[in-house]
C-alpha atoms as a PDB file:
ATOM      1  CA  UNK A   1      12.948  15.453   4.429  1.00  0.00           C
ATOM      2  CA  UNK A   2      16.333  16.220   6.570  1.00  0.00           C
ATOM      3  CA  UNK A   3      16.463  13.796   9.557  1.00  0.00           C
ATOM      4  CA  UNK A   4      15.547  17.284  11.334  1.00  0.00           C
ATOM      5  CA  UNK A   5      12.277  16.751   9.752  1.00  0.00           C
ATOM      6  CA  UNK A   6      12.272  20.127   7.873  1.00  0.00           C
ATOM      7  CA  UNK A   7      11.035  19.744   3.898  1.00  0.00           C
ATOM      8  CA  UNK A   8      13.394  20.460   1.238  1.00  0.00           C
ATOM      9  CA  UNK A   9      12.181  21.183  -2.524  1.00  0.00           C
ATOM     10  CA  UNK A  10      11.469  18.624  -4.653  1.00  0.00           C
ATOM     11  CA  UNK A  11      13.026  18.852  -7.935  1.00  0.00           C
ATOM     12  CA  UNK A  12       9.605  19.623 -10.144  1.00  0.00           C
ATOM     13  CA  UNK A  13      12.167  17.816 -13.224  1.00  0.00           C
ATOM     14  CA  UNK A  14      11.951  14.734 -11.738  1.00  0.00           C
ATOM     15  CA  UNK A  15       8.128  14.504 -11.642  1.00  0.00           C
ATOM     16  CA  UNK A  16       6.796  12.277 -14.480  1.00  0.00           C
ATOM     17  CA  UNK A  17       4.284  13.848 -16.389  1.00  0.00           C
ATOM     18  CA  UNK A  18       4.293  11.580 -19.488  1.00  0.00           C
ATOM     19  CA  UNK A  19       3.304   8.501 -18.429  1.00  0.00           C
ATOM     20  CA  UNK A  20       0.869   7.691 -16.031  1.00  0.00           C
ATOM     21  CA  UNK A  21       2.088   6.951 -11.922  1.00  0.00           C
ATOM     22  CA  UNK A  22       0.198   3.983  -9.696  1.00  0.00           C
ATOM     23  CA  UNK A  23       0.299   6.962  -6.743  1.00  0.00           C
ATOM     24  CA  UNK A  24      -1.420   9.880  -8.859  1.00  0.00           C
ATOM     25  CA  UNK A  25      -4.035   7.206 -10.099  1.00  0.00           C
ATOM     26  CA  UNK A  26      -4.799   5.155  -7.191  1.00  0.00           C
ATOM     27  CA  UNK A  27      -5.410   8.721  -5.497  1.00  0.00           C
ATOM     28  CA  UNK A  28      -7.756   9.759  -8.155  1.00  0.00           C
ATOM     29  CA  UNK A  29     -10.263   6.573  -7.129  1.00  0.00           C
ATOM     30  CA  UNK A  30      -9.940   7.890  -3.419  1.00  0.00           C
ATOM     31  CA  UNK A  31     -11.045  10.513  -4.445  1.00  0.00           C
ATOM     32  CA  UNK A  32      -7.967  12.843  -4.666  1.00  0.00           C
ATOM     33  CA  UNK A  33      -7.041  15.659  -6.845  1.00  0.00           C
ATOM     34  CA  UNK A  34      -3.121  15.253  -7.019  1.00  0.00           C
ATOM     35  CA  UNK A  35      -3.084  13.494 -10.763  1.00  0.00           C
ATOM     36  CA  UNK A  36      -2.213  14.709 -14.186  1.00  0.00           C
ATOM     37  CA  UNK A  37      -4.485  13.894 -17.239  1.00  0.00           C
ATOM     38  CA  UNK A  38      -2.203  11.078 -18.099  1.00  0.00           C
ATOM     39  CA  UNK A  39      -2.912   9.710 -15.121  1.00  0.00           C
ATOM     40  CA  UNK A  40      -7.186  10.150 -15.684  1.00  0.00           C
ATOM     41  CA  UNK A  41      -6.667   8.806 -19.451  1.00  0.00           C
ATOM     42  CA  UNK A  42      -5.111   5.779 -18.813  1.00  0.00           C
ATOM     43  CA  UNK A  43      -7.366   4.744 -16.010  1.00  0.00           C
ATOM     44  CA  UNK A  44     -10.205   5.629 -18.293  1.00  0.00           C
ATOM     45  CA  UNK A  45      -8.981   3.797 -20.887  1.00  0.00           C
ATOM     46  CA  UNK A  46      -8.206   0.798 -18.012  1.00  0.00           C
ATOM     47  CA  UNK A  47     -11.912   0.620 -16.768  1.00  0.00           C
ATOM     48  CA  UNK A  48     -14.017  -0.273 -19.852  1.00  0.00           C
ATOM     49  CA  UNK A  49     -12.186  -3.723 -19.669  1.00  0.00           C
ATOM     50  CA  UNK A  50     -11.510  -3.702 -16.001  1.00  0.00           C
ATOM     51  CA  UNK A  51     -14.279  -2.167 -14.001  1.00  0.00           C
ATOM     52  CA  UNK A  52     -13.441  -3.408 -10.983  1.00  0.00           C
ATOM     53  CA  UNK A  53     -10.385  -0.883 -10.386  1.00  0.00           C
ATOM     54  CA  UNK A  54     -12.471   2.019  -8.617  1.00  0.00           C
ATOM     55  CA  UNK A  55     -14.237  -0.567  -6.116  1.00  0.00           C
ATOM     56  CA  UNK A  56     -10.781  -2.561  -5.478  1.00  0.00           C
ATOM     57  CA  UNK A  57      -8.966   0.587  -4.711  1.00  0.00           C
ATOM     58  CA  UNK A  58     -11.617   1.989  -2.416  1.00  0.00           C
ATOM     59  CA  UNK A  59     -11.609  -1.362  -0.824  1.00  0.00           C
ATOM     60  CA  UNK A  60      -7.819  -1.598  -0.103  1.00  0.00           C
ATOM     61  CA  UNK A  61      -8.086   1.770   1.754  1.00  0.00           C
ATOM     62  CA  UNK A  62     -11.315   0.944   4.320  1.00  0.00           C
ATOM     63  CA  UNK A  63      -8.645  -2.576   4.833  1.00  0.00           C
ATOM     64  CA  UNK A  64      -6.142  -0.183   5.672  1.00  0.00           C
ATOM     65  CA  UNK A  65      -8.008   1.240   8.227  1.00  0.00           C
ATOM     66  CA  UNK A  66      -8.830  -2.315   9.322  1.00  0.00           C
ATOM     67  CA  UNK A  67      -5.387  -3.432   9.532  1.00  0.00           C
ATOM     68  CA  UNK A  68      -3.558  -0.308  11.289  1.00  0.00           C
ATOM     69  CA  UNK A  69      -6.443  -0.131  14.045  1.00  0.00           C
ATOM     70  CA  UNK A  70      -5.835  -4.163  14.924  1.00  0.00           C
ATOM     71  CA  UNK A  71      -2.334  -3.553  14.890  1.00  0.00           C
ATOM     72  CA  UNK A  72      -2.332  -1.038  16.970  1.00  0.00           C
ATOM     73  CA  UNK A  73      -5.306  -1.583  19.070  1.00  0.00           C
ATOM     74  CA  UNK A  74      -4.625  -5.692  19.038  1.00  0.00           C
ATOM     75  CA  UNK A  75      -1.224  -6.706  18.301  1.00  0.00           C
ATOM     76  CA  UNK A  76       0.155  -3.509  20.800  1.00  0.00           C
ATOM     77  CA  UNK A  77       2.007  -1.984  17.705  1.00  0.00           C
ATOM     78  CA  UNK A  78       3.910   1.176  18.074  1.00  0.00           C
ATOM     79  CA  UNK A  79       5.582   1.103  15.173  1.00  0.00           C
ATOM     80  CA  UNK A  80       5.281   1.374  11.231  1.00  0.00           C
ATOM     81  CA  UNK A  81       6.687   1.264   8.006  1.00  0.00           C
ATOM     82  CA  UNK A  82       4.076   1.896   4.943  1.00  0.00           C
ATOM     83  CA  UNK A  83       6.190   0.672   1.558  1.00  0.00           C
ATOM     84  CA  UNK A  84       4.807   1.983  -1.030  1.00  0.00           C
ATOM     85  CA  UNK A  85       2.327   4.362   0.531  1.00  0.00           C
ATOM     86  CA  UNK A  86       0.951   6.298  -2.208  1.00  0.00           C
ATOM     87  CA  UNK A  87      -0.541  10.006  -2.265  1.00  0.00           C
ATOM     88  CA  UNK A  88      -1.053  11.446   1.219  1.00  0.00           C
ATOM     89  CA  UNK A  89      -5.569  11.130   1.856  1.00  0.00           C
ATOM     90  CA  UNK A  90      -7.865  10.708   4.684  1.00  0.00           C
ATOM     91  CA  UNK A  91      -6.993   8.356   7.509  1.00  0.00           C
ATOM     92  CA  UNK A  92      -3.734   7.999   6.694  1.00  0.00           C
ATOM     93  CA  UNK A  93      -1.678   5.126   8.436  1.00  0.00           C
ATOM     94  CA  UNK A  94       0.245   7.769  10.715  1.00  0.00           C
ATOM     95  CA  UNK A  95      -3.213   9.317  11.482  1.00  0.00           C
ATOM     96  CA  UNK A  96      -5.048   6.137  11.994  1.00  0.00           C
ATOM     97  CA  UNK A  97      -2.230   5.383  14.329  1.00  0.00           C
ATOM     98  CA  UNK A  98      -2.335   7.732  16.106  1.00  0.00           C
ATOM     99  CA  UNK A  99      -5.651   8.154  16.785  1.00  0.00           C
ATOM    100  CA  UNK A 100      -5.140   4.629  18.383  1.00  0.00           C
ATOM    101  CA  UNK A 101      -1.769   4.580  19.874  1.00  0.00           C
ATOM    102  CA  UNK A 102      -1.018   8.629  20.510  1.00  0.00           C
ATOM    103  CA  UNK A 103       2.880   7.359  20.367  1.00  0.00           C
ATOM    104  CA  UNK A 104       3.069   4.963  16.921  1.00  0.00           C
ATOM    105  CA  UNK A 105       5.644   6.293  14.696  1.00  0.00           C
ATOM    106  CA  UNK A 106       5.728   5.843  10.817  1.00  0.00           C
ATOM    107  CA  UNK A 107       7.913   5.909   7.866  1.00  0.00           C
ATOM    108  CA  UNK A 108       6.314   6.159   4.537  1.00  0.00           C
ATOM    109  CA  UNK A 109       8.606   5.131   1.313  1.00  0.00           C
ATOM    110  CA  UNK A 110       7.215   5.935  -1.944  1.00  0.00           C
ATOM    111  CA  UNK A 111       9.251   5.851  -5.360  1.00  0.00           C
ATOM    112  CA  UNK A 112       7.074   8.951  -6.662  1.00  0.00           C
ATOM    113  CA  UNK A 113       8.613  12.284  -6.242  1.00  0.00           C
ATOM    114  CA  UNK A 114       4.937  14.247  -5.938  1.00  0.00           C
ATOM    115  CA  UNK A 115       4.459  11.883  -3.034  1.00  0.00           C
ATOM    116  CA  UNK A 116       7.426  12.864  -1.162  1.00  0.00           C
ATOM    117  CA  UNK A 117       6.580  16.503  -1.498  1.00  0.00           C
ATOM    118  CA  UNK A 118       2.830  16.237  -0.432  1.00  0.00           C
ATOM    119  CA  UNK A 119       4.358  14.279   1.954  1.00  0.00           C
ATOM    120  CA  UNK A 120       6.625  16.591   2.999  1.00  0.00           C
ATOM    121  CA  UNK A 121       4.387  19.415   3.684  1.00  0.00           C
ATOM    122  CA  UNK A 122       1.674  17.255   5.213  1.00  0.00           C
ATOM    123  CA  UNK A 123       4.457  16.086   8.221  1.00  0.00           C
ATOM    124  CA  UNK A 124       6.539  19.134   8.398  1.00  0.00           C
ATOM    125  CA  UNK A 125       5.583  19.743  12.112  1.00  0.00           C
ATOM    126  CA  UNK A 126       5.193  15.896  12.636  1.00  0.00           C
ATOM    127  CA  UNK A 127       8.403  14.322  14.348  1.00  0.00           C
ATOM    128  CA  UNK A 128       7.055  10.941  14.908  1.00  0.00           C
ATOM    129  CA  UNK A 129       6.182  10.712  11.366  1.00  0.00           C
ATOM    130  CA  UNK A 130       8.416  10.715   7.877  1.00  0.00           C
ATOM    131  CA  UNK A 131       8.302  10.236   4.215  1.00  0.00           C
ATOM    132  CA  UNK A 132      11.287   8.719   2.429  1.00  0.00           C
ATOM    133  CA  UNK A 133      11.615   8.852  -1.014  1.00  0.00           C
ATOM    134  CA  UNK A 134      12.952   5.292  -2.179  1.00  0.00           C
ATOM    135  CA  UNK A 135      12.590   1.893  -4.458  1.00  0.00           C
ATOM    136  CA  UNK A 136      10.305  -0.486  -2.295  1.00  0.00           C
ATOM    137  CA  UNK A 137      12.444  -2.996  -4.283  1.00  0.00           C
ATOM    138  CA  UNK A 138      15.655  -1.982  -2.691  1.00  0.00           C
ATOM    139  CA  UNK A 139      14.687  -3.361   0.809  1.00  0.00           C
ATOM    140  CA  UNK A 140      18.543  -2.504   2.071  1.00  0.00           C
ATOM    141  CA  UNK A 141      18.567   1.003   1.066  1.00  0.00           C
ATOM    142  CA  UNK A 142      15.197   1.598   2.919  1.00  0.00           C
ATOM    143  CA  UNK A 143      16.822   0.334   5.946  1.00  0.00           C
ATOM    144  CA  UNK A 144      19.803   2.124   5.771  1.00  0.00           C
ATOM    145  CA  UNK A 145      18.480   5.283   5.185  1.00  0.00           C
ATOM    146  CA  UNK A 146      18.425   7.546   8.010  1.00  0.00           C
ATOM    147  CA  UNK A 147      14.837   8.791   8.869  1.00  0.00           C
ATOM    148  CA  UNK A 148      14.082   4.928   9.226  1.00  0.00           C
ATOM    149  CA  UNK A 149      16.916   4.496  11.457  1.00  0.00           C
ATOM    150  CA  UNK A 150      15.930   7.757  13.494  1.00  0.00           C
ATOM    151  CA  UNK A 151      12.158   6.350  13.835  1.00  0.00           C
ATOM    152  CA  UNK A 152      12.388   2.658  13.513  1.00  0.00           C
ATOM    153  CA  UNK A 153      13.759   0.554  16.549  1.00  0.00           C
ATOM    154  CA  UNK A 154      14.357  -2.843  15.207  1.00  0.00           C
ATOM    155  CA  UNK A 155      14.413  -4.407  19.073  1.00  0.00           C
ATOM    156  CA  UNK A 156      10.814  -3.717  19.222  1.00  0.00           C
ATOM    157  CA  UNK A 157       8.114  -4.934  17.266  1.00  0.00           C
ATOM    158  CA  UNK A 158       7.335  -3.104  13.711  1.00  0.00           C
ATOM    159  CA  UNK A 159       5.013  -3.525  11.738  1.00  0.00           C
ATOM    160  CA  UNK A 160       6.089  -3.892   7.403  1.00  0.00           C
ATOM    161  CA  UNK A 161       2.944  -2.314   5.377  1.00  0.00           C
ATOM    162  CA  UNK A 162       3.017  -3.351   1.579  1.00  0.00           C
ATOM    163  CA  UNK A 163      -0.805  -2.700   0.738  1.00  0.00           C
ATOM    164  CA  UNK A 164      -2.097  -2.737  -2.746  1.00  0.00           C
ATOM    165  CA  UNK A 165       1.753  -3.216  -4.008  1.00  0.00           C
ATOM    166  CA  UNK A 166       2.430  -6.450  -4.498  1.00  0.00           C
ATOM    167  CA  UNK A 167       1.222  -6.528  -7.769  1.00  0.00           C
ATOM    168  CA  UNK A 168       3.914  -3.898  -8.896  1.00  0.00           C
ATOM    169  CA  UNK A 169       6.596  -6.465  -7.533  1.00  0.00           C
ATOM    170  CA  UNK A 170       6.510  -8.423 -10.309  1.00  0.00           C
ATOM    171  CA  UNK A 171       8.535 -11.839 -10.308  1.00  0.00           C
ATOM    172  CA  UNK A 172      11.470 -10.378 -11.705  1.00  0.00           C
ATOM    173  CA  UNK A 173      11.656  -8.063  -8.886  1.00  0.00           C
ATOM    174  CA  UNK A 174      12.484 -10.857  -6.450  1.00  0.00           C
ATOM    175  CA  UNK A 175       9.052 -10.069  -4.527  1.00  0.00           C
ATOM    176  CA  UNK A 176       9.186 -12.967  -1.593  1.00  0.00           C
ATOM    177  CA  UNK A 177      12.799 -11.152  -1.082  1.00  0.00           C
ATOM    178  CA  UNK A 178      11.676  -7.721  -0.915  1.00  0.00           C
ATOM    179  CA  UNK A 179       8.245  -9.000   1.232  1.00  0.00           C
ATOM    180  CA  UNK A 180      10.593 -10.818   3.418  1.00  0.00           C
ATOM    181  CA  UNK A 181      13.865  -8.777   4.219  1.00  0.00           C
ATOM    182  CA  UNK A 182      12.285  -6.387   7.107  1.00  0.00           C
ATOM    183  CA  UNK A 183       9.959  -8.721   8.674  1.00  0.00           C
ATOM    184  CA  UNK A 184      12.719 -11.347   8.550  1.00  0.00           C
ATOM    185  CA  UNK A 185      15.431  -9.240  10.452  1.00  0.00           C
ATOM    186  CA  UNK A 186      12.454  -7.691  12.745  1.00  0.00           C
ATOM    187  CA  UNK A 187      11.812  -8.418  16.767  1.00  0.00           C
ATOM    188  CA  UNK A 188       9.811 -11.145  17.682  1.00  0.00           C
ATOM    189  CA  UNK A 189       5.885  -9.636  17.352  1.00  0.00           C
ATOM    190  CA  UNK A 190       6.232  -8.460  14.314  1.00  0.00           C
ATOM    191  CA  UNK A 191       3.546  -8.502  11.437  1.00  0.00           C
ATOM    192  CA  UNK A 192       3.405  -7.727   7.822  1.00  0.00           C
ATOM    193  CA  UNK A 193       0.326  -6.264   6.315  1.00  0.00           C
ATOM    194  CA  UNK A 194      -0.141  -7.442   2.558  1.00  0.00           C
ATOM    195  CA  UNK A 195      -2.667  -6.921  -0.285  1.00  0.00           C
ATOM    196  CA  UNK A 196      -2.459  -7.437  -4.045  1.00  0.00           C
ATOM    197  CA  UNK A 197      -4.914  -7.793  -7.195  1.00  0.00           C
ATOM    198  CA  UNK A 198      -5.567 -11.088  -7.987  1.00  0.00           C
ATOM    199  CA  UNK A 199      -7.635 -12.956 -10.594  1.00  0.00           C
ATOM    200  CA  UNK A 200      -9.473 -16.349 -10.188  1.00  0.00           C
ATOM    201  CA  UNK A 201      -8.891 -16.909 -13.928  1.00  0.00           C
ATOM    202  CA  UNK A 202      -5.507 -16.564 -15.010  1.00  0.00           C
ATOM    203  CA  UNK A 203      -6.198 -15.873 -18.414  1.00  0.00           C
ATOM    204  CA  UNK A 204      -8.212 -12.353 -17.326  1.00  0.00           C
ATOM    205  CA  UNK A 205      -5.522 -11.828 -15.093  1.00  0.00           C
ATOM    206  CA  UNK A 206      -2.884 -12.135 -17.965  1.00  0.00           C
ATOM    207  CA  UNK A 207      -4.759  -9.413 -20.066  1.00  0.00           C
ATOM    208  CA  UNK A 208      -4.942  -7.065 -16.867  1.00  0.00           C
ATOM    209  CA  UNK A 209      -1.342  -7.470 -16.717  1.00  0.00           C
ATOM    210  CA  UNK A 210      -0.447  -6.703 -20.341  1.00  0.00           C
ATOM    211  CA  UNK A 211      -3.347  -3.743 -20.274  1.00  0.00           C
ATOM    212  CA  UNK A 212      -1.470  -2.112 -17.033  1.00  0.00           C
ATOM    213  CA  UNK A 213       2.297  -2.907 -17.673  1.00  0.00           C
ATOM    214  CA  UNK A 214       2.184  -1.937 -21.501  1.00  0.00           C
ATOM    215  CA  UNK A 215       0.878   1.396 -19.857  1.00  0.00           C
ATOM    216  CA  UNK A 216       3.891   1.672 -17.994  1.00  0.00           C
ATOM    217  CA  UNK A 217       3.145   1.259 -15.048  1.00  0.00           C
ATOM    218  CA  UNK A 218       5.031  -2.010 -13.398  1.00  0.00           C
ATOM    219  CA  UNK A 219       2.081  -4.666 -12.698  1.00  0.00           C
ATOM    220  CA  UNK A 220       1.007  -8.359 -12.391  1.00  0.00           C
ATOM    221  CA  UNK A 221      -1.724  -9.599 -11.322  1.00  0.00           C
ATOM    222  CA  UNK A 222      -1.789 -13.030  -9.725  1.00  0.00           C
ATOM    223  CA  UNK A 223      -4.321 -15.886  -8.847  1.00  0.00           C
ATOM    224  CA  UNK A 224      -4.391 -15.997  -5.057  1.00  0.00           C
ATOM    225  CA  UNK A 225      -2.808 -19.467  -5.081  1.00  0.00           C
ATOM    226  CA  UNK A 226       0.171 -17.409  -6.364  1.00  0.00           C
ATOM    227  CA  UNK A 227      -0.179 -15.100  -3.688  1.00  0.00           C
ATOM    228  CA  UNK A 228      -0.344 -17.915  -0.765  1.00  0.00           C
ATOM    229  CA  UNK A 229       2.930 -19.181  -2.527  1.00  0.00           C
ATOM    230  CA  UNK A 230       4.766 -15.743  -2.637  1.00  0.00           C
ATOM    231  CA  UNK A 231       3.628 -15.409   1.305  1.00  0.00           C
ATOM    232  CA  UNK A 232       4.225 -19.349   2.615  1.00  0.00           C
ATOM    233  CA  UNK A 233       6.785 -19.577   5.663  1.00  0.00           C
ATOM    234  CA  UNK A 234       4.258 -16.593   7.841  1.00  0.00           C
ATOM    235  CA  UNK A 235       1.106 -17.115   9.864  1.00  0.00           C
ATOM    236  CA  UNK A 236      -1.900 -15.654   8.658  1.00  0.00           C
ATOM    237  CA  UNK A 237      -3.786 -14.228  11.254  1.00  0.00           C
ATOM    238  CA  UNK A 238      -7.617 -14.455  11.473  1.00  0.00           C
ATOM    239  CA  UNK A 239      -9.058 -14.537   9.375  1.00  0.00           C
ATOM    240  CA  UNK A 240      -5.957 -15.371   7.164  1.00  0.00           C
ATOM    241  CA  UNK A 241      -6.012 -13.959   3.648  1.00  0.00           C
ATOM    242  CA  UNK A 242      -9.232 -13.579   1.917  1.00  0.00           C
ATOM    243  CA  UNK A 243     -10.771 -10.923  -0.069  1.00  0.00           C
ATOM    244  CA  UNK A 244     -10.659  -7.785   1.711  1.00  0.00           C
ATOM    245  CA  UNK A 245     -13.739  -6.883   2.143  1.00  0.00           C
ATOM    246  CA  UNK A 246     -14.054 -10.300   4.006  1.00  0.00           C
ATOM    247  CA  UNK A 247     -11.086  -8.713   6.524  1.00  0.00           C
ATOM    248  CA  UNK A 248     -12.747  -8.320   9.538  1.00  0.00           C
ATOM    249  CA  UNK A 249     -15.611  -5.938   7.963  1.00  0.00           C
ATOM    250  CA  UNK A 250     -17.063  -2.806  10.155  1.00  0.00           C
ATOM    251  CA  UNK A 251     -20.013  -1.180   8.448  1.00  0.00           C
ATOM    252  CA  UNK A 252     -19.503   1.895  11.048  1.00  0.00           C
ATOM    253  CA  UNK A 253     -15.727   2.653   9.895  1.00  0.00           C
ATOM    254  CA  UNK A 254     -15.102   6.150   8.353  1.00  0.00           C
ATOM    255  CA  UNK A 255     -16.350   6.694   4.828  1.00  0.00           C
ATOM    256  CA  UNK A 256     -13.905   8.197   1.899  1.00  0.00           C
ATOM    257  CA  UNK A 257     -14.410  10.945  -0.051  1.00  0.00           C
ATOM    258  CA  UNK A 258     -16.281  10.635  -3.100  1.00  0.00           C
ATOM    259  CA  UNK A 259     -14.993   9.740  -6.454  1.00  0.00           C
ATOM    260  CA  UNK A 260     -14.708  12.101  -9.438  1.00  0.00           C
ATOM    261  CA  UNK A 261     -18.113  11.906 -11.908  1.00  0.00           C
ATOM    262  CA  UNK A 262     -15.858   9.856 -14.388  1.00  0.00           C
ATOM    263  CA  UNK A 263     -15.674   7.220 -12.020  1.00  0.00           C
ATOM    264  CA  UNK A 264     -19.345   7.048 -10.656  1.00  0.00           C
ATOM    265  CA  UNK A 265     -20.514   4.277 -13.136  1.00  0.00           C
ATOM    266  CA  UNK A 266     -17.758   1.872 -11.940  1.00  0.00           C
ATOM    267  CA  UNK A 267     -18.745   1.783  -8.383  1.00  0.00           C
ATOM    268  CA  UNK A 268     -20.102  -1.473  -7.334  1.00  0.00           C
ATOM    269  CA  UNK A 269     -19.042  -3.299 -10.477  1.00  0.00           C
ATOM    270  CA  UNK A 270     -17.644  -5.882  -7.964  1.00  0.00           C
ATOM    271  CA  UNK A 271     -20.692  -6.846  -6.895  1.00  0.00           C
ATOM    272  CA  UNK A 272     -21.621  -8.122 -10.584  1.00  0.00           C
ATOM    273  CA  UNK A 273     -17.360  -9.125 -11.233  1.00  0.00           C
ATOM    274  CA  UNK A 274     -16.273 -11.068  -8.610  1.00  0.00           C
ATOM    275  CA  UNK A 275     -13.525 -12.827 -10.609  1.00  0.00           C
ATOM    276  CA  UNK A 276     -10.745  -9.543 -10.020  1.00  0.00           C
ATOM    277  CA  UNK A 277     -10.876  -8.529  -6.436  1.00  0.00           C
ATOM    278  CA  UNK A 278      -8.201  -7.460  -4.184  1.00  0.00           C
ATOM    279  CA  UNK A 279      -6.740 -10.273  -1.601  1.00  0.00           C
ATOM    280  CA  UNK A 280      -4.437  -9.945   1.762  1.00  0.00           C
ATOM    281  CA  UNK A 281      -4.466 -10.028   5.384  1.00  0.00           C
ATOM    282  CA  UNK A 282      -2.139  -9.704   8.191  1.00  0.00           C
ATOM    283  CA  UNK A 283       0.843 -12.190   8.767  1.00  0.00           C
ATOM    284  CA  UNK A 284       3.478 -12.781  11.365  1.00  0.00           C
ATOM    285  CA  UNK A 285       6.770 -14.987  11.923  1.00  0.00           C
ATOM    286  CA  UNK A 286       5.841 -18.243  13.156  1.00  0.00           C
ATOM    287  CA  UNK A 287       7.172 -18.194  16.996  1.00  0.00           C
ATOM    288  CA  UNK A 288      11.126 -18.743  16.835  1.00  0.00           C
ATOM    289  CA  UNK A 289      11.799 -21.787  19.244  1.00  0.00           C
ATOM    290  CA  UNK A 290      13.883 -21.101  22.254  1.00  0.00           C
END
């Protein structure tokens, strides 16, 4: 998108549709229909050995919800930018947002090209809301880029979304850098919103990781010890990092859209697995003295 906000093409060569994208299947468990049947294979080959996946992903999205309405509604935020933010569904964070705080502003930055041209169409009239195409991993080229400098105001509070991405920062990436170079640089007040896959057993968690990445799709999964490390130096706030269904549940907070048939018989296999589960919270800078 221009910094006029008008949509340009996207380049339908630069779509993968070979090997399966974390956007296009993460969407599919929400519900979605933007996904190739790469995408549906490999997550159907994924859930025989890790049924969790369709209750983890549904999970991270009602916490999304959770998070954007506290930070808008609680911690006065105005201000967002959702890193990896996947295929545009219901209740988006701009839409949340808004429905909150009539004035937030949002940048989304997503690596896949398909999400930067549903993106694209779905904020075309939408000034106070744009979609960058980018590498969550290159933290200075996200802040360089212009549509972030057009929306962002780095004097004023902001809050740094990386939900249900942290476990495609894996530790070559650098991930505490990457977590930590907006928040870091960002006005006093602001918070980072965080959720990964974890594993209580590391072994389990090992064989996720080998499952997803030899797929290739970039992934690790971590024990939430591992997590806590990656994250140490920022305040959790309550009630700190847990599972997130344990984030500050609401039982009245809008429903998604139902799954695909495929996916039907792995809803609720959390309730019997609780091993794999998705963990985060909200965190800010510890108050700077002086």
């Amino acid at each position: 998108m221009d910094s006029d906000n008008r949509p340009r093409t996207v380049d339908p060569s630069s779509i993968p549709y070979d090997i399966p994208t974390s956007a296009r299947a993460y969407g599919w468990m929400l519900g979605g229909k933007d996904n190739y049947e790469v995408d549906r294979d490999f997550l159907l080959s994924t859930l025989p050995s890790f049924p969790e996946c369709v209750d983890i992903a549904r999970q991270n999205r009602e916490f999304l919800f959770r998070v954007v309405r506290y930070l808008t509604r609680e911690a006065g935020i105005r201000q967002f930018i959702d890193m990896g933010c996947g295929l545009p569904t219901d209740d988006n964070v701009h839409q949340v947002a808004q429905r909150f705080a009539p004035d937030a502003r949002v940048v989304y930055v997503d690596i896949d090209p398909i999400v930067l041209a549903h993106g694209r169409a779905l904020l075309a009239d939408d000034a106070s809301t744009t979609v960058i195409q980018g590498d969550m991993r290159d933290q200075e080229a996200v802040l360089g880029h212009p549509d972030a400098a057009r929306l962002i105001d780095f004097d004023e509070p902001v809050a740094v979304l990386f939900l249900s991405v942290g476990h495609h920062l894996v530790d070559a990436d650098g991930p505490r850098r990457v977590l930590r170079t907006v928040i870091d640089r960002a006005a006093p007040g602001s918070l980072l919103g965080f959720s990964q896959v974890v594993a209580d057993d590391p072994a389990r968690g090992a064989a996720m990781t080998k499952h997803i990445s030899g797929g290739g799709v970039p992934w690790q999964t971590r024990t939430p010890a591992e997590v806590d490390a990656l994250l140490t130096g920022l305040d959790p706030v309550d009630p700190g990092l847990v599972n997130l269904v344990d984030w500050r549940p609401d039982a009245a907070q809008p429903r998604l859209a139902p799954v695909d048939p495929d996916l039907v018989p792995y809803l609720g296999a959390t309730e019997a697995n609780k091993g794999i589960y998705e963990y985060g919270g909200v965190l800010r800078l510890p108050r700077r003295d002086g």
